[in-house]
C-alpha atoms as a PDB file:
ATOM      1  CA  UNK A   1     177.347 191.739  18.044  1.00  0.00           C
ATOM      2  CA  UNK A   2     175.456 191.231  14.993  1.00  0.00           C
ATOM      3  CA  UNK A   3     178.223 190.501  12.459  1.00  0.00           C
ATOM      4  CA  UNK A   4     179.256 188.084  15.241  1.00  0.00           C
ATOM      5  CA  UNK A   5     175.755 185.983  14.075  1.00  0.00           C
ATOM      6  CA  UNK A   6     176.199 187.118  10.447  1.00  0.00           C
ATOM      7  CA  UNK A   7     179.894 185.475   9.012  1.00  0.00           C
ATOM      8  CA  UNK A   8     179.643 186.461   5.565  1.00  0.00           C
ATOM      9  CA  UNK A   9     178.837 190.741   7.532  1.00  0.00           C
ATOM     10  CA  UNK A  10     181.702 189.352  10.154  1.00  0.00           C
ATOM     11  CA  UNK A  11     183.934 188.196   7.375  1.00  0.00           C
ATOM     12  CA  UNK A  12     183.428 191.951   5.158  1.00  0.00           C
ATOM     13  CA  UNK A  13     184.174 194.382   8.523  1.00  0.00           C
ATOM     14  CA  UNK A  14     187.561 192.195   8.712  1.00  0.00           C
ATOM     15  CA  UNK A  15     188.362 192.892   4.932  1.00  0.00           C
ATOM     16  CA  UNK A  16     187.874 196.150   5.228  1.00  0.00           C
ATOM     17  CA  UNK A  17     189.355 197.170   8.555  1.00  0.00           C
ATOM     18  CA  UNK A  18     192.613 194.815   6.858  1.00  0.00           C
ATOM     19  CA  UNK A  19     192.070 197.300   3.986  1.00  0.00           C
ATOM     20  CA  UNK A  20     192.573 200.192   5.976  1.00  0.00           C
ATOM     21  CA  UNK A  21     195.014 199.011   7.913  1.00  0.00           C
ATOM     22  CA  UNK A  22     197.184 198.607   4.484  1.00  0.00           C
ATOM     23  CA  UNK A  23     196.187 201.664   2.973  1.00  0.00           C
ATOM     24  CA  UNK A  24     196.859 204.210   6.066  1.00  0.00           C
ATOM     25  CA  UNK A  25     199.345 201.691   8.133  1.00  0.00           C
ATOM     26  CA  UNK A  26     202.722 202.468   6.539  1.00  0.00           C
ATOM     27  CA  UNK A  27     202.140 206.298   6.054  1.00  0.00           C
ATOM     28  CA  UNK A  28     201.100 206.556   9.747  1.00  0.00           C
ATOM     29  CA  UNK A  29     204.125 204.404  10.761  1.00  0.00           C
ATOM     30  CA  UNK A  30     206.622 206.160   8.263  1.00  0.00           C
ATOM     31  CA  UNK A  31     207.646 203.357   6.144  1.00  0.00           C
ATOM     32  CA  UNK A  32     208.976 204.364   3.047  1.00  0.00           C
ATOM     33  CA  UNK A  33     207.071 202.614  -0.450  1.00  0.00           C
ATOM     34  CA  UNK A  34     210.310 200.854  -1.345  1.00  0.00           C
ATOM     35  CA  UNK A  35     209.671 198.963   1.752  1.00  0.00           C
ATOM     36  CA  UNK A  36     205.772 198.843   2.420  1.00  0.00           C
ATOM     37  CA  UNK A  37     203.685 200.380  -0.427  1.00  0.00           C
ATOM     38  CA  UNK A  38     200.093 201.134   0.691  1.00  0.00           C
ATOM     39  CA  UNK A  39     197.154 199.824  -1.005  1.00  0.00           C
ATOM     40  CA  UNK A  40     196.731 202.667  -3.797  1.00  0.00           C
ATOM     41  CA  UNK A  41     199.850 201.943  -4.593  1.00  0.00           C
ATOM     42  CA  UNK A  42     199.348 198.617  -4.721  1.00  0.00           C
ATOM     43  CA  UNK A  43     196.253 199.088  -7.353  1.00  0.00           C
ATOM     44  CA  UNK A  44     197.961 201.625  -9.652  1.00  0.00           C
ATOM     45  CA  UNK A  45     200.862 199.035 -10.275  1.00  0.00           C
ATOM     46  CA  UNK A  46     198.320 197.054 -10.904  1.00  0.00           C
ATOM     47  CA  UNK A  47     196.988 198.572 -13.532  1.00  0.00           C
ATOM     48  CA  UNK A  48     200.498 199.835 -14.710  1.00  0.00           C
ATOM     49  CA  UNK A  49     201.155 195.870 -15.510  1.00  0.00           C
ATOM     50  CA  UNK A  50     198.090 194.848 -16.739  1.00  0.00           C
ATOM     51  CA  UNK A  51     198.811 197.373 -20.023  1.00  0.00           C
ATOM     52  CA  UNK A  52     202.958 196.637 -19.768  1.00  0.00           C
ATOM     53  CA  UNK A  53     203.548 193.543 -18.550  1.00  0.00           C
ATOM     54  CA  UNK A  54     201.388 191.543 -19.727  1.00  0.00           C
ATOM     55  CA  UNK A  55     199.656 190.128 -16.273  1.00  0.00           C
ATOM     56  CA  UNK A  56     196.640 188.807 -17.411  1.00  0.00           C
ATOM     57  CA  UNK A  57     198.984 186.137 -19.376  1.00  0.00           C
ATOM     58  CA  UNK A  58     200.759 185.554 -16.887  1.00  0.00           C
ATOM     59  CA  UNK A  59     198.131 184.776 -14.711  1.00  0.00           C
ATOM     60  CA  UNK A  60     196.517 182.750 -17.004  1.00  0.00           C
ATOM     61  CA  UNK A  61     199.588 180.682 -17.389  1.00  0.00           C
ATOM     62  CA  UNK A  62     200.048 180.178 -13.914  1.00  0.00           C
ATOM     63  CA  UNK A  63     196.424 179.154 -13.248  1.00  0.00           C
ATOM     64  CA  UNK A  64     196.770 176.496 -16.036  1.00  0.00           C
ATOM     65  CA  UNK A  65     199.816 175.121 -14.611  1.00  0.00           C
ATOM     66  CA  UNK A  66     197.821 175.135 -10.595  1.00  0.00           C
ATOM     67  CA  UNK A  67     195.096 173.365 -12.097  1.00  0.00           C
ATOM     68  CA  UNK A  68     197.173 170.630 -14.217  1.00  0.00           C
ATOM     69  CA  UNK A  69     199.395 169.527 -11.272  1.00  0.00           C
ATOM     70  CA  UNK A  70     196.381 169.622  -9.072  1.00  0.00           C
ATOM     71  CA  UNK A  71     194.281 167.607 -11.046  1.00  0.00           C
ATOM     72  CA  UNK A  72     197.322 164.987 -12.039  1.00  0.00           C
ATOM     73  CA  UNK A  73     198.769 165.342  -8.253  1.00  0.00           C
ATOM     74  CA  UNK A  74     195.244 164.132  -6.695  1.00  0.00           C
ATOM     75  CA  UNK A  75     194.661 161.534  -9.568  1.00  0.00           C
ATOM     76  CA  UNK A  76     197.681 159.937  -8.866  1.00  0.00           C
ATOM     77  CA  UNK A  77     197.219 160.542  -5.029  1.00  0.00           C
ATOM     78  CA  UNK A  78     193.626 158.539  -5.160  1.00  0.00           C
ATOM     79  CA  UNK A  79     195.167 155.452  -8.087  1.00  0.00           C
ATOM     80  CA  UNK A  80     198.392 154.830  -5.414  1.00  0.00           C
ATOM     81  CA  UNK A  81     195.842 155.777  -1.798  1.00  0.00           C
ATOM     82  CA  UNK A  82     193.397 152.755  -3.392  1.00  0.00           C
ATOM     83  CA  UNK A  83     196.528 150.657  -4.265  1.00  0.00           C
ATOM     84  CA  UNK A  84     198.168 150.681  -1.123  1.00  0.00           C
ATOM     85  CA  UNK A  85     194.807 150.641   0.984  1.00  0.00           C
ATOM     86  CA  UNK A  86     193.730 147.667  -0.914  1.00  0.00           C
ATOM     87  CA  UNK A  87     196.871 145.845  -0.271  1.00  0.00           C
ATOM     88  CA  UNK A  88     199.081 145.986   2.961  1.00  0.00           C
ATOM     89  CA  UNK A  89     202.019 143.818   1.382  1.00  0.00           C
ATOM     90  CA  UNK A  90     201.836 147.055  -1.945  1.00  0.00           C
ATOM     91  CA  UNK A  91     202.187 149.324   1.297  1.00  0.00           C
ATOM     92  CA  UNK A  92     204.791 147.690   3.499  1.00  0.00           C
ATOM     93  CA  UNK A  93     207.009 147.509   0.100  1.00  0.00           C
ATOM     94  CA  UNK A  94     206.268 151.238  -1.047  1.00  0.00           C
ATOM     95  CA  UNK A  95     205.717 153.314   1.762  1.00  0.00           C
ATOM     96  CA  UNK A  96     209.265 153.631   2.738  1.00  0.00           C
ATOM     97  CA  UNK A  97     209.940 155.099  -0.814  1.00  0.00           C
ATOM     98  CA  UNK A  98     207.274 157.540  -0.808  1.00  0.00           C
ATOM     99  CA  UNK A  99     207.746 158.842   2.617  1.00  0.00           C
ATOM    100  CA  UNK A 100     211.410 159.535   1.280  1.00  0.00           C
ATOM    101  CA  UNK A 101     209.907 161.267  -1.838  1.00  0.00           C
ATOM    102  CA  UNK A 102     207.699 163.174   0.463  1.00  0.00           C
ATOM    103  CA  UNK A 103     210.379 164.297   2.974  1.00  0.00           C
ATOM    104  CA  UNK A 104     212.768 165.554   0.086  1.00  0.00           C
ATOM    105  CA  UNK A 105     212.471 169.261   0.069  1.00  0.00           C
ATOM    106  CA  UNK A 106     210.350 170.028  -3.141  1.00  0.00           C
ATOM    107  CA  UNK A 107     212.740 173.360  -3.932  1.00  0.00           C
ATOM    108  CA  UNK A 108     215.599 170.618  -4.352  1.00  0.00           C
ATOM    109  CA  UNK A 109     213.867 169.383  -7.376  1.00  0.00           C
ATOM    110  CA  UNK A 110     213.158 172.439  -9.543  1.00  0.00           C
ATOM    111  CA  UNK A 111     216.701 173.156 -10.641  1.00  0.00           C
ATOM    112  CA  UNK A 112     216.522 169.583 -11.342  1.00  0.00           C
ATOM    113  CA  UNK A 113     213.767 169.672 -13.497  1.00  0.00           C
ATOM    114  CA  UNK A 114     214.068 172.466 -15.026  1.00  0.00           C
ATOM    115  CA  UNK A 115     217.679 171.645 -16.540  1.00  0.00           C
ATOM    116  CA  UNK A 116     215.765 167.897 -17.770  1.00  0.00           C
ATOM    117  CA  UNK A 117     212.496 170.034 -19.203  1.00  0.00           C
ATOM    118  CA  UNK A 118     214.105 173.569 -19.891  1.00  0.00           C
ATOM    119  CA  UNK A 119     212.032 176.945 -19.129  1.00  0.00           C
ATOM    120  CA  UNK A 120     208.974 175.410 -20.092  1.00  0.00           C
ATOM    121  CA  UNK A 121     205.800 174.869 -18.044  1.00  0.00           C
ATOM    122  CA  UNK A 122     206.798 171.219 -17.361  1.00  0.00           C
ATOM    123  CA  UNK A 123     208.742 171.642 -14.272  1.00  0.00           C
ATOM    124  CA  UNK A 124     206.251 173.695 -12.285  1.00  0.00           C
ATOM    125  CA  UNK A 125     203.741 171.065 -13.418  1.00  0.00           C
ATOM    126  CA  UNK A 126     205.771 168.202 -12.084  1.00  0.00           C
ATOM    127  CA  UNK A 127     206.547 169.904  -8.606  1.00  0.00           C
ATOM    128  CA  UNK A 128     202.979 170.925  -8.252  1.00  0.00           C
ATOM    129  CA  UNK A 129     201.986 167.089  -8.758  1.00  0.00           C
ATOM    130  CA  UNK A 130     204.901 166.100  -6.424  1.00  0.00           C
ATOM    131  CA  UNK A 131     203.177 168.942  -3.747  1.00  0.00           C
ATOM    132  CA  UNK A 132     199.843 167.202  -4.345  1.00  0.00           C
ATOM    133  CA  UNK A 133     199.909 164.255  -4.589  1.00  0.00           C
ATOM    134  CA  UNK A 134     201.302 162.998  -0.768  1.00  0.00           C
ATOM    135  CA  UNK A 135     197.923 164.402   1.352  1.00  0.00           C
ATOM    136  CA  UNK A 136     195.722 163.156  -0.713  1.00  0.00           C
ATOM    137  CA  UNK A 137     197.158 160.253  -1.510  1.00  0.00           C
ATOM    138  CA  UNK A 138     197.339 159.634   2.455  1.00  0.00           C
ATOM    139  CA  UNK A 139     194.151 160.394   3.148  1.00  0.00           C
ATOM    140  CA  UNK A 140     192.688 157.747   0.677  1.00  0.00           C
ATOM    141  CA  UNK A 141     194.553 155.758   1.965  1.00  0.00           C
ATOM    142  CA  UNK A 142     193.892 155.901   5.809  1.00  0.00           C
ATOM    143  CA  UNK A 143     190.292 156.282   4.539  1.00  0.00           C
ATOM    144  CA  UNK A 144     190.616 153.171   2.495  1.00  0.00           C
ATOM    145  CA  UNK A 145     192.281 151.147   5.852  1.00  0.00           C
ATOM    146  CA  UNK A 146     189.137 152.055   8.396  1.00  0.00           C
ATOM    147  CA  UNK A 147     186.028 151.320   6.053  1.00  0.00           C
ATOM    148  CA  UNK A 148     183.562 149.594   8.454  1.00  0.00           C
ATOM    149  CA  UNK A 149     184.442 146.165   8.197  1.00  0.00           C
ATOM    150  CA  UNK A 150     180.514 145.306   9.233  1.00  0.00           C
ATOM    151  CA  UNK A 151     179.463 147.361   6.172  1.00  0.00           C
ATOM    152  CA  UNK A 152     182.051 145.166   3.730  1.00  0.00           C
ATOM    153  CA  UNK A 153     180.469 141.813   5.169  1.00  0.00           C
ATOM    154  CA  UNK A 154     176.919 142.972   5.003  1.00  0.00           C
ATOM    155  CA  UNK A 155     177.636 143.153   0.885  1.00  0.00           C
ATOM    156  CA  UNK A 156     179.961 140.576   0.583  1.00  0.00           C
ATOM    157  CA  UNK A 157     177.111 138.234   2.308  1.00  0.00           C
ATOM    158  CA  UNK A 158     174.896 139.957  -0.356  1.00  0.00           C
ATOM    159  CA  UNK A 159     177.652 137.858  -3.074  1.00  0.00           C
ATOM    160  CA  UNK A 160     179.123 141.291  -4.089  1.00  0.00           C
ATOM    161  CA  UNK A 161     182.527 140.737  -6.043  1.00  0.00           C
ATOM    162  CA  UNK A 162     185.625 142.195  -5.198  1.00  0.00           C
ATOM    163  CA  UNK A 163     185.125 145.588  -7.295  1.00  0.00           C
ATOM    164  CA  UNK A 164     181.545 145.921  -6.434  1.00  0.00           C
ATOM    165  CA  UNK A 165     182.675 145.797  -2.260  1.00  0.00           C
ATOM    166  CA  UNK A 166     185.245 148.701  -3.423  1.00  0.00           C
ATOM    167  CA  UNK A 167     182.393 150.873  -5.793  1.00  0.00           C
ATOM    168  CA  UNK A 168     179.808 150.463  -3.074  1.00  0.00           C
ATOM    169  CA  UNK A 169     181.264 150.353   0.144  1.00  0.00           C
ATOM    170  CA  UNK A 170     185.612 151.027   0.264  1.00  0.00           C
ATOM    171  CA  UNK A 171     185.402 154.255  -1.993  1.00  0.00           C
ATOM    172  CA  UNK A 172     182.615 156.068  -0.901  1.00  0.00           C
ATOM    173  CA  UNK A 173     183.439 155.889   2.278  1.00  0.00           C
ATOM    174  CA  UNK A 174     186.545 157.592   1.674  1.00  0.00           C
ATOM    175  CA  UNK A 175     185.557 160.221  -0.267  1.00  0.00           C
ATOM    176  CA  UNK A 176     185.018 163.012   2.471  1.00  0.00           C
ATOM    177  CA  UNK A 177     188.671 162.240   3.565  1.00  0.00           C
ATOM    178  CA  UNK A 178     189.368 162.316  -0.171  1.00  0.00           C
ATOM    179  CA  UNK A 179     187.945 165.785  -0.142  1.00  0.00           C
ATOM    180  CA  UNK A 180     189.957 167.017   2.883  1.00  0.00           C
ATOM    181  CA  UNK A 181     192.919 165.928   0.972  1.00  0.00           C
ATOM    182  CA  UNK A 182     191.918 167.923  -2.037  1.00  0.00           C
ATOM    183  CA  UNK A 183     191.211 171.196   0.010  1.00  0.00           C
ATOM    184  CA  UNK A 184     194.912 170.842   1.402  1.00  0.00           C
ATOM    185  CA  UNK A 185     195.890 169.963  -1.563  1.00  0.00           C
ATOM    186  CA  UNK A 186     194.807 172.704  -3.240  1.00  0.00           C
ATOM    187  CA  UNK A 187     196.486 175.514  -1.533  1.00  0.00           C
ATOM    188  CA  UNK A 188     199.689 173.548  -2.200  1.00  0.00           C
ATOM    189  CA  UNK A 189     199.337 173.415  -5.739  1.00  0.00           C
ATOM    190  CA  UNK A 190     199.939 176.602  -5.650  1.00  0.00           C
ATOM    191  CA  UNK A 191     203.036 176.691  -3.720  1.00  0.00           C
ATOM    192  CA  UNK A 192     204.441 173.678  -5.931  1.00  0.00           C
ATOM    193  CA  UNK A 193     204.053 176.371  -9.201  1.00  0.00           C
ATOM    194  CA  UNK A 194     205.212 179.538  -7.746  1.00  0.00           C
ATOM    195  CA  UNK A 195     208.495 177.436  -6.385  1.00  0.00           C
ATOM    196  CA  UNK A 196     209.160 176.106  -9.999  1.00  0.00           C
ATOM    197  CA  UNK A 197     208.560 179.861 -11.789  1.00  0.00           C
ATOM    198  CA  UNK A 198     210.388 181.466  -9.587  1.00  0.00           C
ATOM    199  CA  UNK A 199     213.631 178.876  -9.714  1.00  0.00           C
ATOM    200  CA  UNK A 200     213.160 179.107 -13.236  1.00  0.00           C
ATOM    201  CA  UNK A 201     210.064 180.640 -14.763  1.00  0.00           C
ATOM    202  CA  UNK A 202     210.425 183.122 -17.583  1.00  0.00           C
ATOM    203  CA  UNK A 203     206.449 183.143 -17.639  1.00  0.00           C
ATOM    204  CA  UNK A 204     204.043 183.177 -15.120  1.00  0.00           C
ATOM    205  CA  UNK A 205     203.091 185.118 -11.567  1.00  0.00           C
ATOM    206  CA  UNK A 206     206.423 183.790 -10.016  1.00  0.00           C
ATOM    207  CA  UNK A 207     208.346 185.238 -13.165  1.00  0.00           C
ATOM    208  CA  UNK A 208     206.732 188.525 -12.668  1.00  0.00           C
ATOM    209  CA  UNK A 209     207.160 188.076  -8.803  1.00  0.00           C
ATOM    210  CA  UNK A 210     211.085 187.947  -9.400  1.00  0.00           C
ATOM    211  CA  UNK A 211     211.513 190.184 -11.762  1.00  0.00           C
ATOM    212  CA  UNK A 212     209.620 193.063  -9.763  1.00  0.00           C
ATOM    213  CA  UNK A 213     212.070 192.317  -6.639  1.00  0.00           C
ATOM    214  CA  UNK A 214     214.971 192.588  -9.231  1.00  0.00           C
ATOM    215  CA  UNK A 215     213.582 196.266 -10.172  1.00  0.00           C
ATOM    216  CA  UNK A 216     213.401 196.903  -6.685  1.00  0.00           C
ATOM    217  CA  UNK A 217     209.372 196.964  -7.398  1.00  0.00           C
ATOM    218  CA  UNK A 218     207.826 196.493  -4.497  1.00  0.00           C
ATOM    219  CA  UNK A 219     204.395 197.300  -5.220  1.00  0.00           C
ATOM    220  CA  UNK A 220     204.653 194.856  -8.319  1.00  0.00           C
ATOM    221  CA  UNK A 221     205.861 192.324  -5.871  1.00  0.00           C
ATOM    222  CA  UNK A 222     202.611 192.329  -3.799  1.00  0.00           C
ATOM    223  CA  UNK A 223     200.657 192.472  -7.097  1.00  0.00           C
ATOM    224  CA  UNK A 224     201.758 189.033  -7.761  1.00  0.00           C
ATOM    225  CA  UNK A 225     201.508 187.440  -4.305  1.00  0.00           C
ATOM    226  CA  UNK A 226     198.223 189.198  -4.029  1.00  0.00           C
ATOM    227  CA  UNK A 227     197.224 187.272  -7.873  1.00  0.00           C
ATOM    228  CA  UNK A 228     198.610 183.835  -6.235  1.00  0.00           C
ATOM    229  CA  UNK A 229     196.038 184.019  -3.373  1.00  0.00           C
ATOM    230  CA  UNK A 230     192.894 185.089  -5.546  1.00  0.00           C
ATOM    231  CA  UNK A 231     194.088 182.060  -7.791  1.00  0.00           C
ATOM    232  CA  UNK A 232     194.699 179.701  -4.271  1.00  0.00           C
ATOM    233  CA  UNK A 233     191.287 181.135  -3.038  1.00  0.00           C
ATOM    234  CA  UNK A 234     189.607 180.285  -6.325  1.00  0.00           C
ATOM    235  CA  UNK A 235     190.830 176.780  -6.475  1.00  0.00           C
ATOM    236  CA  UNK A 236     190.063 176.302  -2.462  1.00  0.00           C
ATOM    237  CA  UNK A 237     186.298 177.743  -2.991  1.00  0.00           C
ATOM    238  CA  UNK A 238     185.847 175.163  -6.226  1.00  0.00           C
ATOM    239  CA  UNK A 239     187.128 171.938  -4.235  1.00  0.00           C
ATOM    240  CA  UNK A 240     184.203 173.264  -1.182  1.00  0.00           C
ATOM    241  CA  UNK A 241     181.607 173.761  -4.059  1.00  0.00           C
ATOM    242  CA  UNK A 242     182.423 170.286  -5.382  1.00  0.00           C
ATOM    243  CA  UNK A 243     182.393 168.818  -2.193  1.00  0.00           C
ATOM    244  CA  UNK A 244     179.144 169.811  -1.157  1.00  0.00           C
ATOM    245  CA  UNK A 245     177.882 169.132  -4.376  1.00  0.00           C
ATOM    246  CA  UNK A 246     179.319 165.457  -4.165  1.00  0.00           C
ATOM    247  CA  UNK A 247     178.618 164.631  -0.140  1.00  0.00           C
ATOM    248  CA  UNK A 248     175.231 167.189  -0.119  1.00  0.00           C
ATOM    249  CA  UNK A 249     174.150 163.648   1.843  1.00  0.00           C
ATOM    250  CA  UNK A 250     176.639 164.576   5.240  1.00  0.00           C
ATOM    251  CA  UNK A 251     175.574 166.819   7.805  1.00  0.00           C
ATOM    252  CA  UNK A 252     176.353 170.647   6.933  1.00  0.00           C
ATOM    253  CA  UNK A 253     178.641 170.298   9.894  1.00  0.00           C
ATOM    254  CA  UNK A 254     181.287 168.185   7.595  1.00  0.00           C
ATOM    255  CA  UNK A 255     180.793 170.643   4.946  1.00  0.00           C
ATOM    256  CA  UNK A 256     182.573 173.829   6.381  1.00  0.00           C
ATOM    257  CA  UNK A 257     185.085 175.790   5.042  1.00  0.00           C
ATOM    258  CA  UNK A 258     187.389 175.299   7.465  1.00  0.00           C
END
């Protein structure tokens, strides 16, 4: 009952009973390690491509390409969010474009981009942005659209300009929706990436993803999804420090992790 009261106790006894579950699971049910490799396993591939195949890199190139679509997915998600917030005509003329954009399976793109930009990091890049950019620019912009309109009289009465109503009022008021955005957001980025390497990636986790499942590696396989969710938990767990850091003012109940 204690770890019940204690999440970060509650949160460990889950790990490790998951743990457990992986290492002892597929022996006890007899699945072969071509189909479910247990956790050792797991770890000694691991190691195996850190010296061989180069993994580290890898990752390394595959958290530089999360963290540039991210950051150019959610900058262009807040510039268009303001836009059309600030303007219902920009909106009514736009939004039937970028819903379009948005419903068009991402996947559909990659081959695309990859025969304009070649096997370079450029087309993961661009689908992460693509992934990106649609929550958060939709949360700006709903955010943008219910600003208290008592709060924008009270400083327009006060003979605030047009930018000074936005910078004082309009945008922080949208910034915890602005943060939701970026915590959904952020997850995605790294679906957007892994979809471009592994349409056509000769670098990167998604690379190493498909060419394990070529070798009939399964172990390797896991290595890499298991490297795509530290790198998604990493990049969740920064957008939750920076939002606390940035709205420390809200109640802690705004500020969860969930």
């Amino acid at each position: 009952m204690k770890s019940l009261n204690n999440p970060v106790a509650g949160s460990l006894i889950l790990l490790a009973v998951f743990l457990s579950l992986w290492q002892w699971g597929p022996g006890l049910m007899g699945m072969p390690e071509f189909v479910m490799p247990n956790l050792t396993r797991v770890i000694v591939e691991f190691g195996a491509m850190s010296q061989h195949s180069n993994l580290l890199e890898h990752t390394l190139i595959t958290a530089f390409e999360i963290i540039v679509g991210f950051a150019l997915g959610a900058l262009l998600g807040v510039v268009i969010g303001v836009s059309l917030g600030l303007s219902p005509n920009a909106e009514a003329i736009l939004s039937p474009y970028i819903l379009a954009l948005q419903i068009a399976p991402k996947v559909a793109f990659a081959p695309l981009f990859v025969m304009w930009l070649g096997y370079t990091i450029y087309p993961k890049i661009l689908i992460a942005i693509l992934i990106v950019f649609f929550p958060v620019m939709i949360n700006v912009l709903s955010a943008i659209r219910t600003v208290d309109p008592d709060m924008v009289n009270l400083v327009r009465a006060m003979n605030a300009n047009r930018w000074q109503i936005f910078r004082l009022v309009e945008f922080p008021s949208a910034m915890a929706a602005l943060f939701s955005g970026l915590r959904i957001a952020s997850t995605l980025a790294v679906i957007g990436v892994t979809v471009g390497e592994l349409v056509g990636g000769n670098k990167g986790l998604g690379f190493l993803l498909v060419n394990s499942e070529g070798q009939g590696n399964t172990a390797g396989v896991f290595v890499a999804i298991v490297m795509l969710t530290l790198i998604g938990v990493l990049a969740y767990a920064a957008v939750v420090w920076a939002e606390k850091r940035v709205l420390h003012y809200m109640p802690k109940a705004n500020l969860s992790t969930v």
